[in-house]
C-alpha atoms as a PDB file:
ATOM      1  CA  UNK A   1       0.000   0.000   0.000  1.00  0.00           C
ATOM      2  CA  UNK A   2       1.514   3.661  -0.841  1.00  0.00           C
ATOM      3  CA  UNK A   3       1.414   6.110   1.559  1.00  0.00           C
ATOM      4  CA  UNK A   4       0.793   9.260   0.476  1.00  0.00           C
ATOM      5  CA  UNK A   5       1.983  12.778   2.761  1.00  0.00           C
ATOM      6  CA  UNK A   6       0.379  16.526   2.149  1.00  0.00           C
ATOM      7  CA  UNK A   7       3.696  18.074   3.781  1.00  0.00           C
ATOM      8  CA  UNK A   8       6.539  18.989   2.256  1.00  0.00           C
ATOM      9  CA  UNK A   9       9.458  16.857   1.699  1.00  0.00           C
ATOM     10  CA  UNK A  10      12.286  17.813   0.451  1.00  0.00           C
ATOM     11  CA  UNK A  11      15.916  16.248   0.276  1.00  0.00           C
ATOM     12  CA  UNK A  12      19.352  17.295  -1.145  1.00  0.00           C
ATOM     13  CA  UNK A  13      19.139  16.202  -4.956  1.00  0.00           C
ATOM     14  CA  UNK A  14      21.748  17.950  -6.382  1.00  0.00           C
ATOM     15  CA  UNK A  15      23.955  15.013  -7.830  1.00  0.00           C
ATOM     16  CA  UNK A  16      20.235  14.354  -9.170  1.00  0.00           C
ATOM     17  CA  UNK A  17      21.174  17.086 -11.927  1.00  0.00           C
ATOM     18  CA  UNK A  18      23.582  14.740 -13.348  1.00  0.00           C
ATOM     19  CA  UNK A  19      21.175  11.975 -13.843  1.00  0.00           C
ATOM     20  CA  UNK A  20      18.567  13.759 -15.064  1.00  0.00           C
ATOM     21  CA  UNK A  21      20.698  15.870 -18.064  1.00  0.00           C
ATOM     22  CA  UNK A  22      19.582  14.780 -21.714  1.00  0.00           C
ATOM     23  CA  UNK A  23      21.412  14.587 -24.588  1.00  0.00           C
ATOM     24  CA  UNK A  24      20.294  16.670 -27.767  1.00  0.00           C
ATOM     25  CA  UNK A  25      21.754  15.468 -31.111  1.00  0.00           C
ATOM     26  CA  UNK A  26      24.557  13.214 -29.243  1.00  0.00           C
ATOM     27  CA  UNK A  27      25.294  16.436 -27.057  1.00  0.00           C
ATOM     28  CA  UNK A  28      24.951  15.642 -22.830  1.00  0.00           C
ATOM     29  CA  UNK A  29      22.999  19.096 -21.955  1.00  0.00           C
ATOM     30  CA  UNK A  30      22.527  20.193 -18.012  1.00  0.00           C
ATOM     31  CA  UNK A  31      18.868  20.837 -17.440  1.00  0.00           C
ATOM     32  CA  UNK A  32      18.416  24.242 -16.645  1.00  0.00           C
ATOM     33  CA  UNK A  33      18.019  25.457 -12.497  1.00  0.00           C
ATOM     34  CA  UNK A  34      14.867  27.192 -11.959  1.00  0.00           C
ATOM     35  CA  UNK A  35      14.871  27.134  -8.378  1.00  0.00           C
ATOM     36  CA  UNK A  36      16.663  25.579  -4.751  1.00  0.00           C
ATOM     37  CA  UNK A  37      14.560  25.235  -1.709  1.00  0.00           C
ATOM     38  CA  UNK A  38      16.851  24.664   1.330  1.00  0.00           C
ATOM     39  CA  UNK A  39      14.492  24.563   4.137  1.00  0.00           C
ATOM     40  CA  UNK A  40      13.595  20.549   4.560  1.00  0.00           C
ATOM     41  CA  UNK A  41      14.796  18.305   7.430  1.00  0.00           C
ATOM     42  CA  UNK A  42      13.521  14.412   7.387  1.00  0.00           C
ATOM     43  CA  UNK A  43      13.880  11.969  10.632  1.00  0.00           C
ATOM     44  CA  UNK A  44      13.212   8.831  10.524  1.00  0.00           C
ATOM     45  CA  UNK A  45      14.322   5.328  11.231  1.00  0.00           C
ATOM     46  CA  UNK A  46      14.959   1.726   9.374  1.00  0.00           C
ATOM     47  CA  UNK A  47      15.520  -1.939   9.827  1.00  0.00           C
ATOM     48  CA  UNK A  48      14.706  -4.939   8.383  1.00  0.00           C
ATOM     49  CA  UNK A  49      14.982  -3.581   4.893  1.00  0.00           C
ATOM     50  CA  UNK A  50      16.849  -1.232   2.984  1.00  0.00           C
ATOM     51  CA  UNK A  51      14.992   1.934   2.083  1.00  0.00           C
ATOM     52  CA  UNK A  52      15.740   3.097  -1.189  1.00  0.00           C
ATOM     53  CA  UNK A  53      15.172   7.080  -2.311  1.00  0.00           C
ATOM     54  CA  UNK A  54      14.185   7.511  -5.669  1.00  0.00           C
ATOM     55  CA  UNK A  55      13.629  11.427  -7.211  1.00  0.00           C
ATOM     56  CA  UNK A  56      11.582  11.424 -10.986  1.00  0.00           C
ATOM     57  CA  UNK A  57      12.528   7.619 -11.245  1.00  0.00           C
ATOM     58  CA  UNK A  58      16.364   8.258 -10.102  1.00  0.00           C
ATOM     59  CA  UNK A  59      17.797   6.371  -6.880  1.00  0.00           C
ATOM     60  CA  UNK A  60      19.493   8.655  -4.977  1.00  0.00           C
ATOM     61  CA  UNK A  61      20.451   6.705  -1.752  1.00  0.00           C
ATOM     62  CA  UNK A  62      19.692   4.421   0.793  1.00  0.00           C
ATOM     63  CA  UNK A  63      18.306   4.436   4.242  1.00  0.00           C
ATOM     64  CA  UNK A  64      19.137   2.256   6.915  1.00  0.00           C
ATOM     65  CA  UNK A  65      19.329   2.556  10.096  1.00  0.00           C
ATOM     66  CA  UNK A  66      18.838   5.999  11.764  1.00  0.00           C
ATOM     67  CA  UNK A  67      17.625   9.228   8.801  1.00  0.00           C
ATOM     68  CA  UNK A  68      18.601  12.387   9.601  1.00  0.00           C
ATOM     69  CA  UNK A  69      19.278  15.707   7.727  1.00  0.00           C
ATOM     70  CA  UNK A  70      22.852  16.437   7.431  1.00  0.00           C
ATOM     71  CA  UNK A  71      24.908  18.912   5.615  1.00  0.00           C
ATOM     72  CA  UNK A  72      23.836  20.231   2.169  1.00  0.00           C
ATOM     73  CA  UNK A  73      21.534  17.399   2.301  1.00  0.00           C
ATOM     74  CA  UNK A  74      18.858  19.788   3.584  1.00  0.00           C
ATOM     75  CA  UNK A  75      18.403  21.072  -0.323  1.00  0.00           C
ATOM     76  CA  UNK A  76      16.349  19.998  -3.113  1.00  0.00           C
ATOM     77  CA  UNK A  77      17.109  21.492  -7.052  1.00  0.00           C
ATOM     78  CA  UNK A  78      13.952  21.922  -8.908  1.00  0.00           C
ATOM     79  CA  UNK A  79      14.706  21.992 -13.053  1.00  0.00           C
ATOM     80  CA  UNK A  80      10.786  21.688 -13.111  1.00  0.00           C
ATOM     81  CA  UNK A  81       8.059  23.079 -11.554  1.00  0.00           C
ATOM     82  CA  UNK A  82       7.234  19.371  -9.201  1.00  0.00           C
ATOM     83  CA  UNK A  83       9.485  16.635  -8.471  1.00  0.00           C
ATOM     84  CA  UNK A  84       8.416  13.181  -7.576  1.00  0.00           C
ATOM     85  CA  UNK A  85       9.942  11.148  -5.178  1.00  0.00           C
ATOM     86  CA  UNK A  86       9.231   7.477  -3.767  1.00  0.00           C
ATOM     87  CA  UNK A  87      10.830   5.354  -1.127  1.00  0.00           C
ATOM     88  CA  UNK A  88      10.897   1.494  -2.431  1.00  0.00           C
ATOM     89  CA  UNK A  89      12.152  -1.892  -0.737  1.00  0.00           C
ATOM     90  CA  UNK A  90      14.845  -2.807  -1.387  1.00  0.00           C
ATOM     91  CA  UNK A  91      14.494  -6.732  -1.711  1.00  0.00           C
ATOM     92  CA  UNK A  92      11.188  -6.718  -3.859  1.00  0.00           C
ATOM     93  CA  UNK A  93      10.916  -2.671  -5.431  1.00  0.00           C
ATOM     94  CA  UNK A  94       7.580  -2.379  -4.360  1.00  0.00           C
ATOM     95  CA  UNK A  95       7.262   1.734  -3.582  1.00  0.00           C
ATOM     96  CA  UNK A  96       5.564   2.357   0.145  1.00  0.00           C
ATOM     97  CA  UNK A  97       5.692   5.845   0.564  1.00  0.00           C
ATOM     98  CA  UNK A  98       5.187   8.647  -2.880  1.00  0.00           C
ATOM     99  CA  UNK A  99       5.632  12.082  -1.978  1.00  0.00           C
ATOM    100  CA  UNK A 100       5.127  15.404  -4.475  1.00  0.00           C
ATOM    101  CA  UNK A 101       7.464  18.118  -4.250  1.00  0.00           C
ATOM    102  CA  UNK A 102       6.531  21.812  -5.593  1.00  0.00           C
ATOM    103  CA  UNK A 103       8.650  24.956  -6.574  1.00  0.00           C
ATOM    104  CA  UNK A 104       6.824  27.183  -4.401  1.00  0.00           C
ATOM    105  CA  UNK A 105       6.750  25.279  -1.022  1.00  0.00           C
ATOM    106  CA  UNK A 106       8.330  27.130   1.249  1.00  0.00           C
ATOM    107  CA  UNK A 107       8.181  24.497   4.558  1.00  0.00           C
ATOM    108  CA  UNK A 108      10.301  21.457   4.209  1.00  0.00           C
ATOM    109  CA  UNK A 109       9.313  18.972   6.903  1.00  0.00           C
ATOM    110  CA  UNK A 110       8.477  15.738   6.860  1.00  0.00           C
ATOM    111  CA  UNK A 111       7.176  13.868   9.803  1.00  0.00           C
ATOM    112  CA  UNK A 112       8.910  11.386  11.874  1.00  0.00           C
ATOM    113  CA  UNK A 113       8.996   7.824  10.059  1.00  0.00           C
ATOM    114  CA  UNK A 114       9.313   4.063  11.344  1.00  0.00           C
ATOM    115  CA  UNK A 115      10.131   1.389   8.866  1.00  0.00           C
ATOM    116  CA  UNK A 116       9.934  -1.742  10.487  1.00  0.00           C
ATOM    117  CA  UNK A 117      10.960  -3.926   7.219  1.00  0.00           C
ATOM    118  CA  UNK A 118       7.088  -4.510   5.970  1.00  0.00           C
ATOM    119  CA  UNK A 119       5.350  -1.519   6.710  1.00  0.00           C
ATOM    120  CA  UNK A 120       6.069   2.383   6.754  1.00  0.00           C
ATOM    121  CA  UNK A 121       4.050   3.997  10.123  1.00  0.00           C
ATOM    122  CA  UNK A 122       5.097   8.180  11.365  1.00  0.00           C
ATOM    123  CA  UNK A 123       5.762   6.366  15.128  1.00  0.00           C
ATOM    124  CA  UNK A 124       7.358   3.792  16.850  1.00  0.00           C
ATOM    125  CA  UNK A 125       4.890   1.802  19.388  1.00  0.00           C
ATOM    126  CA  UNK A 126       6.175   1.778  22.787  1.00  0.00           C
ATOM    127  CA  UNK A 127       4.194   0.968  26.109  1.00  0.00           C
ATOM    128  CA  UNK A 128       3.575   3.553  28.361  1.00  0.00           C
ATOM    129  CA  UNK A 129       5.454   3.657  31.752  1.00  0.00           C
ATOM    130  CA  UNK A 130       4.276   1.771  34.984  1.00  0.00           C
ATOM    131  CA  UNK A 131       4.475   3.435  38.129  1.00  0.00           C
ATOM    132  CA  UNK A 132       8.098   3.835  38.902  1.00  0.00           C
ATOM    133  CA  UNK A 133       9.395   0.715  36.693  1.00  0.00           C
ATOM    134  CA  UNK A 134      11.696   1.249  34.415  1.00  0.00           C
ATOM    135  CA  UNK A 135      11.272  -1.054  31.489  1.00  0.00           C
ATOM    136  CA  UNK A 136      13.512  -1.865  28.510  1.00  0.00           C
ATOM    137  CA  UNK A 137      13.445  -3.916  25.224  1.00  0.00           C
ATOM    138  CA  UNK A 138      16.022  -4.616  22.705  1.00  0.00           C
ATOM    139  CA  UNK A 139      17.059  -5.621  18.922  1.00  0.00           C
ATOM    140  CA  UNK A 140      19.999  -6.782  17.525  1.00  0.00           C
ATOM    141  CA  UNK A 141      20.733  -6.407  13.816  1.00  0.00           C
ATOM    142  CA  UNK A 142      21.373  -9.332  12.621  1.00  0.00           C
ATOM    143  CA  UNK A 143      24.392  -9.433  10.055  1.00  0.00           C
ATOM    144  CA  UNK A 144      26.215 -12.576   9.454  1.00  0.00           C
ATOM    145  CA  UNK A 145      28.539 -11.530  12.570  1.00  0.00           C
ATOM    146  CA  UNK A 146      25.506 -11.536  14.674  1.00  0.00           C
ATOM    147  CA  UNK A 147      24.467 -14.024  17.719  1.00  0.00           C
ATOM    148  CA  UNK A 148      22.368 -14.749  20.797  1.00  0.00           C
ATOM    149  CA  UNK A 149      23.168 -12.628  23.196  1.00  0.00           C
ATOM    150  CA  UNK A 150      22.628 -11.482  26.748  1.00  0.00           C
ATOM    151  CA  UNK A 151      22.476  -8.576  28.643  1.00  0.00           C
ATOM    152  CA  UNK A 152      23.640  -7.636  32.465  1.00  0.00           C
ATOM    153  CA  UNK A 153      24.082  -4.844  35.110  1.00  0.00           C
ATOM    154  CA  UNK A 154      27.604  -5.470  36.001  1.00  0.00           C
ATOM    155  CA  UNK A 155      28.215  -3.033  38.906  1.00  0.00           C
ATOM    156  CA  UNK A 156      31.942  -2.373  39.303  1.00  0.00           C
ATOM    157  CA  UNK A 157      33.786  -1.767  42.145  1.00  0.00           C
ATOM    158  CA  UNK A 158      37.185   0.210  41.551  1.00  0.00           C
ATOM    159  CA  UNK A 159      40.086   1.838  42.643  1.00  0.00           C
ATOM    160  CA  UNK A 160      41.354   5.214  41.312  1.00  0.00           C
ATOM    161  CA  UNK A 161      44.700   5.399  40.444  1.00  0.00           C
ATOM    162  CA  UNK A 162      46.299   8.756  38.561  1.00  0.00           C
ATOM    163  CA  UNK A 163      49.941   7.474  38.925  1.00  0.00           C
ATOM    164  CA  UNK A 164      48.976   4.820  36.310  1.00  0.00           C
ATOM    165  CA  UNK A 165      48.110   4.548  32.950  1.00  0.00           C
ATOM    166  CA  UNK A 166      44.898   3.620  33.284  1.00  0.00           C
ATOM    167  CA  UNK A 167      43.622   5.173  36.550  1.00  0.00           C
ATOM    168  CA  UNK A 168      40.418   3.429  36.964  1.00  0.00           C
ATOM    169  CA  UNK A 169      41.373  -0.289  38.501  1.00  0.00           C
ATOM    170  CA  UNK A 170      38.261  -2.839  38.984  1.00  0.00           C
ATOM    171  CA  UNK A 171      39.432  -4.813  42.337  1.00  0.00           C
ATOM    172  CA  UNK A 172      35.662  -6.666  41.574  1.00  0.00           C
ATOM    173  CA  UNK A 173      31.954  -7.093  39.750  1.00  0.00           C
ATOM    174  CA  UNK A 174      29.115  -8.060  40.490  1.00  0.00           C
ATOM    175  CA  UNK A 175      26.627  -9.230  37.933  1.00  0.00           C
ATOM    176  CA  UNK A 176      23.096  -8.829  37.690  1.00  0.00           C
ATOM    177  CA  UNK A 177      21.409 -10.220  35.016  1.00  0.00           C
ATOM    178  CA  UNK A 178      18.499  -8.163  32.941  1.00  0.00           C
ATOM    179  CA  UNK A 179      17.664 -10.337  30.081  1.00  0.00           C
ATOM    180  CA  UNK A 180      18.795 -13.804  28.799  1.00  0.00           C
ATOM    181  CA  UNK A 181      19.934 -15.504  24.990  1.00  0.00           C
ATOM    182  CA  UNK A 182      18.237 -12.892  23.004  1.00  0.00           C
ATOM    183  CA  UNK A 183      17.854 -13.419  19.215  1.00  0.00           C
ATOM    184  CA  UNK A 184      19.074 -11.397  16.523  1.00  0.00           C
ATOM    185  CA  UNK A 185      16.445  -9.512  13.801  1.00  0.00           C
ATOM    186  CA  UNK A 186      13.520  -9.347  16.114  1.00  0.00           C
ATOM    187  CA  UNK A 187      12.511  -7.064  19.004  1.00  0.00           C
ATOM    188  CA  UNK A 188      12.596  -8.944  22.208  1.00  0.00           C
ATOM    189  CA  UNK A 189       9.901  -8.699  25.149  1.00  0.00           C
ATOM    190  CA  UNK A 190      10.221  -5.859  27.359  1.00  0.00           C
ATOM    191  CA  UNK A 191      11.983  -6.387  30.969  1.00  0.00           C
ATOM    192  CA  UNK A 192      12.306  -4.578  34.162  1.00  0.00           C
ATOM    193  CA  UNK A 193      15.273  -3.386  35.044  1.00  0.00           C
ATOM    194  CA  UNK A 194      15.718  -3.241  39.068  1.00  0.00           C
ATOM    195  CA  UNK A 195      17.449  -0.653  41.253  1.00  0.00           C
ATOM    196  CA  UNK A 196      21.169  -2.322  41.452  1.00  0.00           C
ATOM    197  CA  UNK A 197      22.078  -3.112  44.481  1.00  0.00           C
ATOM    198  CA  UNK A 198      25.932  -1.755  45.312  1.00  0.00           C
ATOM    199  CA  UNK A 199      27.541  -4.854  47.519  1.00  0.00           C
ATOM    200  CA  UNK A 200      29.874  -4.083  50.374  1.00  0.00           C
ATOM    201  CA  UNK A 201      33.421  -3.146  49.424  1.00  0.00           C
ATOM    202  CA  UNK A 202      36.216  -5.548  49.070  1.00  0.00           C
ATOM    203  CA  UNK A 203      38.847  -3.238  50.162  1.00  0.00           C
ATOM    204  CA  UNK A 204      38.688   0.705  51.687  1.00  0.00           C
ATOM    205  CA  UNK A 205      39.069   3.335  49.203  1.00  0.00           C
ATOM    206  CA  UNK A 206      36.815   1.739  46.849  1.00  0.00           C
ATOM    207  CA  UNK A 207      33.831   3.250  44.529  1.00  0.00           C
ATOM    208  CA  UNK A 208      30.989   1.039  42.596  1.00  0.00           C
ATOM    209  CA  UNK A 209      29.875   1.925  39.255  1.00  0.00           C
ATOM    210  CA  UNK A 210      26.967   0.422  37.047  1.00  0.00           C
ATOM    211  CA  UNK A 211      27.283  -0.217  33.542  1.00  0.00           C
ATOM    212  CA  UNK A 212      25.407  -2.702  31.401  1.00  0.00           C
ATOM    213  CA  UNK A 213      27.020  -4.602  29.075  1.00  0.00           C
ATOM    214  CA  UNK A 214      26.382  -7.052  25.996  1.00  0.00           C
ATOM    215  CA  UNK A 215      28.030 -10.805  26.346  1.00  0.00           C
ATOM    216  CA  UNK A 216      27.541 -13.750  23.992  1.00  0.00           C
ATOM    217  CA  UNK A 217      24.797 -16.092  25.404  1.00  0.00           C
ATOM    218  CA  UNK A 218      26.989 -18.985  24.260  1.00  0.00           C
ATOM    219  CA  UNK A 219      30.838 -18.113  25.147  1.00  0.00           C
ATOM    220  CA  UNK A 220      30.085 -15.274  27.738  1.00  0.00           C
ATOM    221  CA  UNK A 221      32.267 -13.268  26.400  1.00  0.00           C
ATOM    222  CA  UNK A 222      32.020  -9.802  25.872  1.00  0.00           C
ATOM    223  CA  UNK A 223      30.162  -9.365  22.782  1.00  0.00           C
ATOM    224  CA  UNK A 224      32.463  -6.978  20.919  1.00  0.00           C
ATOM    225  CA  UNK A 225      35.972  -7.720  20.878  1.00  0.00           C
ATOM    226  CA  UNK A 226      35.998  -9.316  24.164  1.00  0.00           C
ATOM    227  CA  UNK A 227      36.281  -5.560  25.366  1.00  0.00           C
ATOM    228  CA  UNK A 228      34.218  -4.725  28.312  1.00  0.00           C
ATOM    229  CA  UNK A 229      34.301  -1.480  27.130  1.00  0.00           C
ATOM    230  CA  UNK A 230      33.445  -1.890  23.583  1.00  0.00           C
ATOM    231  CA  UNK A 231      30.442  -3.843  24.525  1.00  0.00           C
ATOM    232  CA  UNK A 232      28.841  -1.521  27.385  1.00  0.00           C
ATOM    233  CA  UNK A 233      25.649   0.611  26.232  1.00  0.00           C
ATOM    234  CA  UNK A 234      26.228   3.932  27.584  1.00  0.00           C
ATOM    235  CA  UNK A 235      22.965   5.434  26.307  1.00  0.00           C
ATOM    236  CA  UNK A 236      20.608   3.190  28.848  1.00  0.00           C
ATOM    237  CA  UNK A 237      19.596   5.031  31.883  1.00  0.00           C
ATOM    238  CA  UNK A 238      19.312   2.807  35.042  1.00  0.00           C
ATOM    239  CA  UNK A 239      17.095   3.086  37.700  1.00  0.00           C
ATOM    240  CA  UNK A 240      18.239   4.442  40.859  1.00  0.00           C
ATOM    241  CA  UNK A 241      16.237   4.919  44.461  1.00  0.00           C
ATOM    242  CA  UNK A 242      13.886   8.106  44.859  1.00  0.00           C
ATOM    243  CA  UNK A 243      13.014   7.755  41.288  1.00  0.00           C
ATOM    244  CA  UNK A 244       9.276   9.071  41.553  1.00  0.00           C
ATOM    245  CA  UNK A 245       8.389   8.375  37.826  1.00  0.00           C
ATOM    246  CA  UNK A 246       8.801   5.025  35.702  1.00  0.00           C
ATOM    247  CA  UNK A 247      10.341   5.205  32.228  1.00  0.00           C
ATOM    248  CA  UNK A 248      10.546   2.743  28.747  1.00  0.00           C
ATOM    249  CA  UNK A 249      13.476   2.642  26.638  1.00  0.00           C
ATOM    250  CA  UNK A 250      14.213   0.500  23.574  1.00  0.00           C
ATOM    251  CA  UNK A 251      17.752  -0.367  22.048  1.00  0.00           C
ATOM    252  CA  UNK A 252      18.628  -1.087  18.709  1.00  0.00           C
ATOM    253  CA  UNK A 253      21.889  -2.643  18.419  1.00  0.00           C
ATOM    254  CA  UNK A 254      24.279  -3.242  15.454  1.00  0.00           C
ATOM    255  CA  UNK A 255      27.722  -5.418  15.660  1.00  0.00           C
ATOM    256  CA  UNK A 256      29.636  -3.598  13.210  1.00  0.00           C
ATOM    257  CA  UNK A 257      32.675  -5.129  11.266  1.00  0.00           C
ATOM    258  CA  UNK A 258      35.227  -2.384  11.077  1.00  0.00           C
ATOM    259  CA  UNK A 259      37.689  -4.940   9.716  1.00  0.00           C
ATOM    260  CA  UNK A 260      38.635  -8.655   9.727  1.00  0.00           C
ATOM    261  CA  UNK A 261      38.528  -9.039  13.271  1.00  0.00           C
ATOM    262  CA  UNK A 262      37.538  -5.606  15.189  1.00  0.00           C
ATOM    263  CA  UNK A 263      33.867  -4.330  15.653  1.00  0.00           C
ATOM    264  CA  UNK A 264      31.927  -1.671  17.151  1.00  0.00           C
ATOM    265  CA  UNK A 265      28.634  -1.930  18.775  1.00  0.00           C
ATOM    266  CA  UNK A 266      26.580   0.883  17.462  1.00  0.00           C
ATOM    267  CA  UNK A 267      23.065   1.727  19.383  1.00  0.00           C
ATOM    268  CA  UNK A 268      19.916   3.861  19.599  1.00  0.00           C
ATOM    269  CA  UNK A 269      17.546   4.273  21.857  1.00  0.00           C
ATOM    270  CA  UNK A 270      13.810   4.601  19.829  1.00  0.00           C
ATOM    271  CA  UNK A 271      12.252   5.807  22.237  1.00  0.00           C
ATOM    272  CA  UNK A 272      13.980   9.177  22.536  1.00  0.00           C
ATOM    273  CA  UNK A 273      14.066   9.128  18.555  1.00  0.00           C
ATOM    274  CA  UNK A 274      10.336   8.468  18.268  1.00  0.00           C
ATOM    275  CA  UNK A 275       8.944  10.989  22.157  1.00  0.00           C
ATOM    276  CA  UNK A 276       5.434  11.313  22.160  1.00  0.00           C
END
């Protein structure tokens, strides 16, 4: 089904130009510029399938992932008095979303879009909060690097050290688990994360810290390069006591290849993306 928008939605098309010049008697010719509009901005966000942009029948990019305006990319090129553009699937070409730009618009905003990898909706669905709970889902992209995975509250408890290197020593953690052998390319159930509890210190001159981390639900290691580090989600708030008001967050996550044997663990937090 195509989705059709009244507002205005415009996008950087410049290299369009290119595409679009004719040739007259074997001669390339630039269309002529009649106008730029350079007020747009378009939000949005993808998985499941790649999003392709098409202006007047000409693929201009992908989506994938998080859309945002950046740059020049806030600028559409009118050679004609309407331009045409449709976002299509990219595994099967079918167009779900046609949009009609015209010369004299003067607004360039186009509402906030979810593409879940069968249908095209302007929000995310999220749950309200509970009372004080704070609740959280995830999804994990999965790419052939991708497995089951699990996520925990590992509270640390450290030393800080500014004679070496590294200041920050852990002496010890303590785990608390959040959710369990989650699977890849689907959004998992929500879960409630509780208040962690800080457990006594070790050794004087200690401090705790909580971070939550991703591990492989198979090995147990840390799900990105084995790095504790490289595999903590810094973006999730945890609850904490006196917290009078509950709150939901959902995290996309993506294991990135950087190269044969290093990756990054990229996240979002939809929620935040997608506020009602």
């Amino acid at each position: 089904m195509i989705k059709t928008f009244k507002l205005i939605y415009l996008l950087a098309i410049l290299p369009v130009l290119l595409f679009s010049a004719c040739e007259k008697d074997g001669t390339h010719i630039m269309p002529t510029l009649k106008a730029i509009n350079k007020n747009f901005d378009i939000r949005g966000f993808v998985l499941g399938d790649t999003l392709e942009q098409y202006f007047d029948g000409v693929k201009v990019r992908d989506f994938y992932g998080q859309v945002r305006t950046t740059g020049s990319m806030n600028q559409l090129a009118f050679v004609k008095d309407d331009i045409n553009m449709e976002l299509r699937k990219k595994s099967t070409g079918e167009t779900i979303y046609r949009q009609k730009f015209n010369i004299n618009d003067k607004e360039s905003i186009v509402p906030n879009f979810y593409f879940d990898g069968a249908k095209l909706s302007n929000q995310y669905t999220y749950p309200s909060p509970e009372g004080n709970a704070y609740t959280i889902n995830f999804y994990m992209e999965p790419s052939t690097t991708a497995t089951p995975f699990t996520v925990n509250v590992e509270i640390l408890e450290y030393l800080y050290d500014d004679t070496k290197p590294d200041p920050i020593i852990v002496v010890s953690t303590k785990v608390i688990p959040v959710m369990e052998n989650i699977q890849p390319g689907s959004w998992s159930a929500y879960k409630e994360i509780k208040v962690p509890v800080f457990q006594d210190q070790t050794q004087s001159g200690t401090d705790f810290y909580p971070i939550v981390v991703v591990r492989d639900a198979k090995t147990k290691e840390y799900y990105v390069n084995n790095n504790r580090d490289q595999s903590t989600i810094s973006s999730i708030e945890l609850p904490y006591d006196g917290v009078s008001a509950g709150k939901v967050q959902s995290m996309y996550l993506n294991r990135k290849q950087v190269s044969a044997k290093t990756y990054f663990l990229e996240s979002y937090e939809l929620v935040q993306l997608f506020p009602r």
